[in-house]
N, C-alpha and C. Protein backbone atom coordinates (compact mmCIF):
# COMPACT_ATOMS: atom_id res chain seq x y z
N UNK A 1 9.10 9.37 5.27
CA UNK A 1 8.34 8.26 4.70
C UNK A 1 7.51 7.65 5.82
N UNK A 2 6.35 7.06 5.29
CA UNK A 2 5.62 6.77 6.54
C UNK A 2 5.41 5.24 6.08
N UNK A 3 4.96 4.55 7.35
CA UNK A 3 5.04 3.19 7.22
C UNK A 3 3.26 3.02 6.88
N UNK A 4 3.08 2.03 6.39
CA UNK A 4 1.63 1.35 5.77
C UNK A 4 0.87 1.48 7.13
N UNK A 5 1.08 1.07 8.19
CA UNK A 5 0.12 0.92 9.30
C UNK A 5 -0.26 2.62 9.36
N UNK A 6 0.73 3.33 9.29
CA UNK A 6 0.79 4.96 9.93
C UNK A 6 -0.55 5.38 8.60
N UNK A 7 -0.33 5.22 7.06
CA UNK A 7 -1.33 5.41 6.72
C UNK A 7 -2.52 5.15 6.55
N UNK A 8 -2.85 3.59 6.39
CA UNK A 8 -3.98 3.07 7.07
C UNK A 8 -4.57 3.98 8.48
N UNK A 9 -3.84 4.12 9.05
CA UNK A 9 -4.87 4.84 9.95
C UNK A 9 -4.91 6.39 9.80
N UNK A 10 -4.36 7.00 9.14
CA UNK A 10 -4.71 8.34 8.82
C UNK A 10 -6.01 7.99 7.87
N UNK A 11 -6.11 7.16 7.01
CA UNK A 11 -7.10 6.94 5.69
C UNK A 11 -8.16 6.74 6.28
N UNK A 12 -8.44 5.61 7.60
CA UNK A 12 -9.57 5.10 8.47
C UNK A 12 -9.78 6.77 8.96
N UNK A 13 -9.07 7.43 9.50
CA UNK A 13 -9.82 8.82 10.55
C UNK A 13 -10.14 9.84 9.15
N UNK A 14 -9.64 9.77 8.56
CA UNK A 14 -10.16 10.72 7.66
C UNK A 14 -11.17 10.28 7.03
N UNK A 15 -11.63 9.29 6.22
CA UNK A 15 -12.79 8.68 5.66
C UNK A 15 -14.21 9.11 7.15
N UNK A 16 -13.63 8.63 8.28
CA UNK A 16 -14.58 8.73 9.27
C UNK A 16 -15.09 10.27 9.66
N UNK A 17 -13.80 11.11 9.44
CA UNK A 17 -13.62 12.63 9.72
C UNK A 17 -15.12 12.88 8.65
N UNK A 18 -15.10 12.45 7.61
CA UNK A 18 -15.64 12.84 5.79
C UNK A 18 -16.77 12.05 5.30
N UNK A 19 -17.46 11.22 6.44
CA UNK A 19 -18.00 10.25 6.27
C UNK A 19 -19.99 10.86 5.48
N UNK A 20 -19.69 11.73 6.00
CA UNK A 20 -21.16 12.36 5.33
C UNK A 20 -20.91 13.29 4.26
N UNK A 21 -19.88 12.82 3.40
CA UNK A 21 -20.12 13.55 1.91
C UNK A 21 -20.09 12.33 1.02
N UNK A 22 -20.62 13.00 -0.03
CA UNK A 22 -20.52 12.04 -1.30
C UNK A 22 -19.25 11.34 -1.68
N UNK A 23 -18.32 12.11 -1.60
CA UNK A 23 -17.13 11.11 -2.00
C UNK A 23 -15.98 12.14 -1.18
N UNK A 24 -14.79 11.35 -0.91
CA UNK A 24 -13.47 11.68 -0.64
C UNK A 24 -12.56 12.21 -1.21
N UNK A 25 -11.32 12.88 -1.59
CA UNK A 25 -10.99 13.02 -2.73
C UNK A 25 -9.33 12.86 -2.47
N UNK A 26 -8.25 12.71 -2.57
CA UNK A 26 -7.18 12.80 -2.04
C UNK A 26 -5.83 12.26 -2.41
N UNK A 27 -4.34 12.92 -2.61
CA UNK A 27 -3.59 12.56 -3.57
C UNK A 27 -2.72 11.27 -2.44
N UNK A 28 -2.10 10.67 -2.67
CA UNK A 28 -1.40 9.52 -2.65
C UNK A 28 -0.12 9.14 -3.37
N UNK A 29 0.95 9.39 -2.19
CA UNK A 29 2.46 9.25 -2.59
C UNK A 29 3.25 8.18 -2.32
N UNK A 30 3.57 7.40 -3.21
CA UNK A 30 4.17 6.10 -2.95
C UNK A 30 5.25 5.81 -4.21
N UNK A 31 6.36 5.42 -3.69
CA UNK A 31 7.97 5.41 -4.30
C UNK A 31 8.10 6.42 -5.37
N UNK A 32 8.08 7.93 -4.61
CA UNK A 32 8.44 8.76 -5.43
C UNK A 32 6.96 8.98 -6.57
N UNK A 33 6.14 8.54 -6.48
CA UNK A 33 5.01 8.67 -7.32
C UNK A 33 3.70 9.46 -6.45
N UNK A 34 2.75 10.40 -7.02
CA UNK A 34 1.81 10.57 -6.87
C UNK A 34 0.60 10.04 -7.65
N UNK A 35 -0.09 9.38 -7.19
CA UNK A 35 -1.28 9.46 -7.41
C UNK A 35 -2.37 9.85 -6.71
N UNK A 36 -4.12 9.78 -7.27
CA UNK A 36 -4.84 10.44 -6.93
C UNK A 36 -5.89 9.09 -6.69
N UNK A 37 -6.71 9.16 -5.27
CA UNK A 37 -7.66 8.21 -4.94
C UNK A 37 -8.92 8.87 -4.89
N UNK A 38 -10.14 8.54 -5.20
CA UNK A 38 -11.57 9.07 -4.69
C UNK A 38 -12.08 8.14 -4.32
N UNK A 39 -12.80 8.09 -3.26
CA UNK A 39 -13.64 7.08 -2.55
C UNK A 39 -15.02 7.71 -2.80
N UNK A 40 -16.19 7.42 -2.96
CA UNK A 40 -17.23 7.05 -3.18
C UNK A 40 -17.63 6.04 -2.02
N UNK A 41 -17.88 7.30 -0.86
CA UNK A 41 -18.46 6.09 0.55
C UNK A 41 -19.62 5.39 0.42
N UNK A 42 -20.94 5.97 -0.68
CA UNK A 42 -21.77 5.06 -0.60
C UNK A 42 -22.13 4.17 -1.25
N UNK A 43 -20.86 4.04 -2.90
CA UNK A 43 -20.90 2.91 -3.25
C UNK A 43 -20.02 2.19 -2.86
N UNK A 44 -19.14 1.86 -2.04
CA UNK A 44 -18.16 1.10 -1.56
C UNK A 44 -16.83 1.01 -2.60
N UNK A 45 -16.89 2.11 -3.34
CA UNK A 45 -15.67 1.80 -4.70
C UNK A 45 -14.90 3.13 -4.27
N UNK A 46 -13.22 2.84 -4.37
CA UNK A 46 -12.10 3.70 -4.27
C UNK A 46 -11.85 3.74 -5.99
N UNK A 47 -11.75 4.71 -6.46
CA UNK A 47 -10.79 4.90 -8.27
C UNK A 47 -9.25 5.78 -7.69
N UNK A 48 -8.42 4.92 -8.59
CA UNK A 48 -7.09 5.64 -8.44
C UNK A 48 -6.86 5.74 -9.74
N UNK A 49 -6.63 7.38 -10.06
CA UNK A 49 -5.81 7.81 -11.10
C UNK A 49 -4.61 7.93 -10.85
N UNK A 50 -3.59 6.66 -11.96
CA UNK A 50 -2.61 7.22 -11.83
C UNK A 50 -1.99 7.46 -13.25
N UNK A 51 -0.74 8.08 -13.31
CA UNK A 51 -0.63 8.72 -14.69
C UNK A 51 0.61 8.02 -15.06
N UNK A 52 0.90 6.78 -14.20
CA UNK A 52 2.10 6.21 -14.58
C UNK A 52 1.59 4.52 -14.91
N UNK A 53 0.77 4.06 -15.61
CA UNK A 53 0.18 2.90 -15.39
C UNK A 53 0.45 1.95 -15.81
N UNK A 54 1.77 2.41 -16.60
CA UNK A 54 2.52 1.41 -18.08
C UNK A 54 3.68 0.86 -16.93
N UNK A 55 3.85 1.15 -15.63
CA UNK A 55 5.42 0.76 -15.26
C UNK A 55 4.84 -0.88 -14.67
N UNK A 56 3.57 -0.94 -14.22
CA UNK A 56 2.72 -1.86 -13.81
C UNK A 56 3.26 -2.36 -12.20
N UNK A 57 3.57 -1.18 -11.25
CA UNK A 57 4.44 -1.99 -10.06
C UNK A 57 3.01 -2.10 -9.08
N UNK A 58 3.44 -3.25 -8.03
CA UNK A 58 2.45 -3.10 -7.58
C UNK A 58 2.27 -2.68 -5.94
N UNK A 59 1.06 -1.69 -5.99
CA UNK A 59 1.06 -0.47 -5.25
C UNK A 59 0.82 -1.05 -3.96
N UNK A 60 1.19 -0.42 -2.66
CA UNK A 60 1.26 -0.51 -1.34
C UNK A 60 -0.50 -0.35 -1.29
N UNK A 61 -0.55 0.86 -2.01
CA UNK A 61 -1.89 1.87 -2.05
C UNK A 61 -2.99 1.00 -2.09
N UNK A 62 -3.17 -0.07 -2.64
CA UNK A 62 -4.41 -1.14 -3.13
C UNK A 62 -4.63 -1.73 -1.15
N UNK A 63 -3.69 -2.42 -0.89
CA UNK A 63 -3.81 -2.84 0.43
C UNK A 63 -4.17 -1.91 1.50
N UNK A 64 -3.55 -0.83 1.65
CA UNK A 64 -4.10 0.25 2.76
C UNK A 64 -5.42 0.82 2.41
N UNK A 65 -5.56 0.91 1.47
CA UNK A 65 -7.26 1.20 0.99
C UNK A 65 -8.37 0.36 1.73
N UNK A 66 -7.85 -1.16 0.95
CA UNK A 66 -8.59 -1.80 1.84
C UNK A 66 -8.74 -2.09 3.20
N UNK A 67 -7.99 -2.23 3.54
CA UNK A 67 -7.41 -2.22 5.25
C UNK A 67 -8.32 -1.22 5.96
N UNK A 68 -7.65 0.27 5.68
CA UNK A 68 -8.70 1.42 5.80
C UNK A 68 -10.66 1.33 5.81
N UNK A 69 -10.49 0.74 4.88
CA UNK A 69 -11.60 0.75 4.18
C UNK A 69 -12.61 -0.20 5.49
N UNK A 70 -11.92 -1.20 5.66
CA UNK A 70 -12.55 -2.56 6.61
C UNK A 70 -13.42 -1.64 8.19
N UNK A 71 -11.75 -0.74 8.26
CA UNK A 71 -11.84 -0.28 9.86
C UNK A 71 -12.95 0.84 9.65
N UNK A 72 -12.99 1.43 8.45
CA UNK A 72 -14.00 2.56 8.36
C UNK A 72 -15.43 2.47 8.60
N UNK A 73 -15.84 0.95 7.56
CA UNK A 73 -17.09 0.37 7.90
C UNK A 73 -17.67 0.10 9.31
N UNK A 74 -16.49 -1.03 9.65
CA UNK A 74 -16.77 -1.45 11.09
C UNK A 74 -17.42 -0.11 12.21
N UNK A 75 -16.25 0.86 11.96
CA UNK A 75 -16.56 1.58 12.92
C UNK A 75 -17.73 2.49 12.87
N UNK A 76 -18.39 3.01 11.19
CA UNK A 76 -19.04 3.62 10.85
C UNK A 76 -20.49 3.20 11.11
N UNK A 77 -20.49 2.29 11.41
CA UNK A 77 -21.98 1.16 11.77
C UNK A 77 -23.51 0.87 10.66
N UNK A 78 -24.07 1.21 10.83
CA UNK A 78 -25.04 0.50 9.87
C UNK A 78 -25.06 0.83 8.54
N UNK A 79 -24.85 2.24 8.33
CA UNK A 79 -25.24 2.47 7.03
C UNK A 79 -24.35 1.68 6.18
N UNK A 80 -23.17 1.70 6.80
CA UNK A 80 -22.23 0.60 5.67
C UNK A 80 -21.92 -0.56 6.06
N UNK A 81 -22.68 -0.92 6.70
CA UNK A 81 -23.07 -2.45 7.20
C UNK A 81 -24.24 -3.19 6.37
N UNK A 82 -24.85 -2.19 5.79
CA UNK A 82 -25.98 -2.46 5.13
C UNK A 82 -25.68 -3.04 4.07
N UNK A 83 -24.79 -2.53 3.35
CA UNK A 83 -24.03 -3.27 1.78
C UNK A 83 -22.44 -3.79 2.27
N UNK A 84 -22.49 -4.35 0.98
CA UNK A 84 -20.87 -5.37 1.15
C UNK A 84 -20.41 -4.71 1.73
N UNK A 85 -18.99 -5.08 2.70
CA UNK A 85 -18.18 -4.43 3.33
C UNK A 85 -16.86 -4.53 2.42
N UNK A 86 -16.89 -5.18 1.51
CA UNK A 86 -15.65 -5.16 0.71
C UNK A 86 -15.45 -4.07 -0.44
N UNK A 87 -14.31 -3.12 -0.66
CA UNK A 87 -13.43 -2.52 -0.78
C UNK A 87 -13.55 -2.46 -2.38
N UNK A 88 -14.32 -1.83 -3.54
CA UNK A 88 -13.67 -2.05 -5.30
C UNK A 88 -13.27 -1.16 -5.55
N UNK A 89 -11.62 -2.00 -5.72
CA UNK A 89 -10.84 -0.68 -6.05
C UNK A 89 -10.76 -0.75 -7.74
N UNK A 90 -11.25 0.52 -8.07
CA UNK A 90 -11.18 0.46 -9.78
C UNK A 90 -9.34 1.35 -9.95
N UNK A 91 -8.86 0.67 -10.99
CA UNK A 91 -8.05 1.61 -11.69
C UNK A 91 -8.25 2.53 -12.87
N UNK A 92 -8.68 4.09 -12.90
CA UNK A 92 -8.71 4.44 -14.03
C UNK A 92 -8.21 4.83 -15.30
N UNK A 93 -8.65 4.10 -16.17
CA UNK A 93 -7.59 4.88 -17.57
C UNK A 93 -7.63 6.43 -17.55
N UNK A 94 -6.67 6.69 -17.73
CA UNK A 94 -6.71 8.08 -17.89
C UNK A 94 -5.22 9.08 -18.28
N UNK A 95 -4.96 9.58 -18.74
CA UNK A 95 -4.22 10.14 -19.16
C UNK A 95 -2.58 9.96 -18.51
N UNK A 96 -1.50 9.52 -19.35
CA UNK A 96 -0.21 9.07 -19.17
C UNK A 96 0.61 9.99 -19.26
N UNK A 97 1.99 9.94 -18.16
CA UNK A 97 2.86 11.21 -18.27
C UNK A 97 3.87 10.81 -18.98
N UNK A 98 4.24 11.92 -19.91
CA UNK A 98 5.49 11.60 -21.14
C UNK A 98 6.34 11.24 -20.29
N UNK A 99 6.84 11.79 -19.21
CA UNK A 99 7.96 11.87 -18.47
C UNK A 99 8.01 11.10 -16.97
N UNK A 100 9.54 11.55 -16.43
CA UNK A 100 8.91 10.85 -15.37
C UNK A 100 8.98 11.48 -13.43
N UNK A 101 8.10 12.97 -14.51
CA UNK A 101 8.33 14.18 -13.48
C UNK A 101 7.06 14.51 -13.35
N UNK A 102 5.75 14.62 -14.03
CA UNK A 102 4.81 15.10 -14.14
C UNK A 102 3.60 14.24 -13.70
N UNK A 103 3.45 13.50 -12.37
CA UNK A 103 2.41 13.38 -11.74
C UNK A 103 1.76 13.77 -11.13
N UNK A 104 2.75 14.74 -10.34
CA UNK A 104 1.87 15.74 -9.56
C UNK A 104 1.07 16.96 -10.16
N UNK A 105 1.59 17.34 -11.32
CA UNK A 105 0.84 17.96 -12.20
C UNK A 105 -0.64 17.10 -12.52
N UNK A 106 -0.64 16.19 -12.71
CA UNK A 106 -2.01 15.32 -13.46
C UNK A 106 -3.04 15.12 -12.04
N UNK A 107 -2.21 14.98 -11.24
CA UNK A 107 -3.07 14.72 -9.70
C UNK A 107 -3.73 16.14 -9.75
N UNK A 108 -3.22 17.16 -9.80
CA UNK A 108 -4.09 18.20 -9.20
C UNK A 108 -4.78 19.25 -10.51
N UNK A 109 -5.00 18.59 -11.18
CA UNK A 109 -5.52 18.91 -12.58
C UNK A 109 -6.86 17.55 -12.74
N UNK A 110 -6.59 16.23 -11.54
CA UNK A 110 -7.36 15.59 -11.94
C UNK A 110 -8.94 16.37 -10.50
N UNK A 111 -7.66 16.54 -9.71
CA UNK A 111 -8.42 17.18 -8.35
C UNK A 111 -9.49 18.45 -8.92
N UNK A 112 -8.92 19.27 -9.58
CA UNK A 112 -9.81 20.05 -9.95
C UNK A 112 -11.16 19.70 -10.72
N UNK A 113 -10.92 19.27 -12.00
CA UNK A 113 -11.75 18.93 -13.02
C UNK A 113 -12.38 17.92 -11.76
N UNK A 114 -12.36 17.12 -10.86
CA UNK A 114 -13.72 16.33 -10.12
C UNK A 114 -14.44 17.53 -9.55
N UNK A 115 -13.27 18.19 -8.77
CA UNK A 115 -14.49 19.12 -7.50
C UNK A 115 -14.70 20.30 -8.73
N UNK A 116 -14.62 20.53 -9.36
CA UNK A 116 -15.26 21.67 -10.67
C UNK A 116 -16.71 20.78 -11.10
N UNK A 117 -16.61 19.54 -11.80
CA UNK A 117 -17.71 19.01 -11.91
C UNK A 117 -18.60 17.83 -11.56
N UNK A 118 -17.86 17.86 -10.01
CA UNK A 118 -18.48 17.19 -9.17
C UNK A 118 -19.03 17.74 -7.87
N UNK A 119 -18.61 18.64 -7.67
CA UNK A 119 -18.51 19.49 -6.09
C UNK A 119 -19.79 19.81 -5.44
N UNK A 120 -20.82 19.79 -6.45
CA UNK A 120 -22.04 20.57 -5.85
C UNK A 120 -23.08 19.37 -5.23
């Protein structure tokens, strides 16, 4: 298990690693749950699909995003200095797991269907 600071800064080097594509794409594991984040670096918006949305707990994931998100700008310099520096994290509706085994299934079924018709 990794502590919030440890991922915050994997999220900051990787966004920076990825910083010249259209969007990010990447799954996200927190208390036994997967979900799925896309960042969209040049509109400043993170979406998290998650497939458990009815339990309503609230996620570590929202804060390290942003956190991430702060150090990414800063360090990234003008182009995202140019617009808000603040962080919209959308939650998306999207499809719920009967059970309470099948997230990682929906994460990489959601991974596909983006980079299938988003990728190019």
């Amino acid at each position: 298990m990794h502590s919030s600071v440890e991922m915050e800064r994997y999220l900051t080097a990787a966004l920076k690693k990825q910083q010249d594509k259209r969007y990010v794409i990447g799954a996200f594991y927190e208390s036994s749950h997967w979900m799925l984040v896309v960042f969209y670096l040049r509109d400043n918006i993170a979406y998290i699909f998650d497939s458990d949305q009815a339990t309503k707990k609230k996620w570590e994931i929202k804060s390290c995003l942003s956190l991430a998100w702060k150090r990414y700008s800063f360090r990234a310099g003008t182009r995202n200095m140019l617009k808000k520096n603040e962080l919209q994290i959308k939650m998306i509706e999207c499809p719920q797991q009967p059970g309470s085994y099948e997230c990682g299934y929906y994460v990489l079924k959601w991974m596909y269907d983006i980079t299938i018709h988003y990728g190019s």
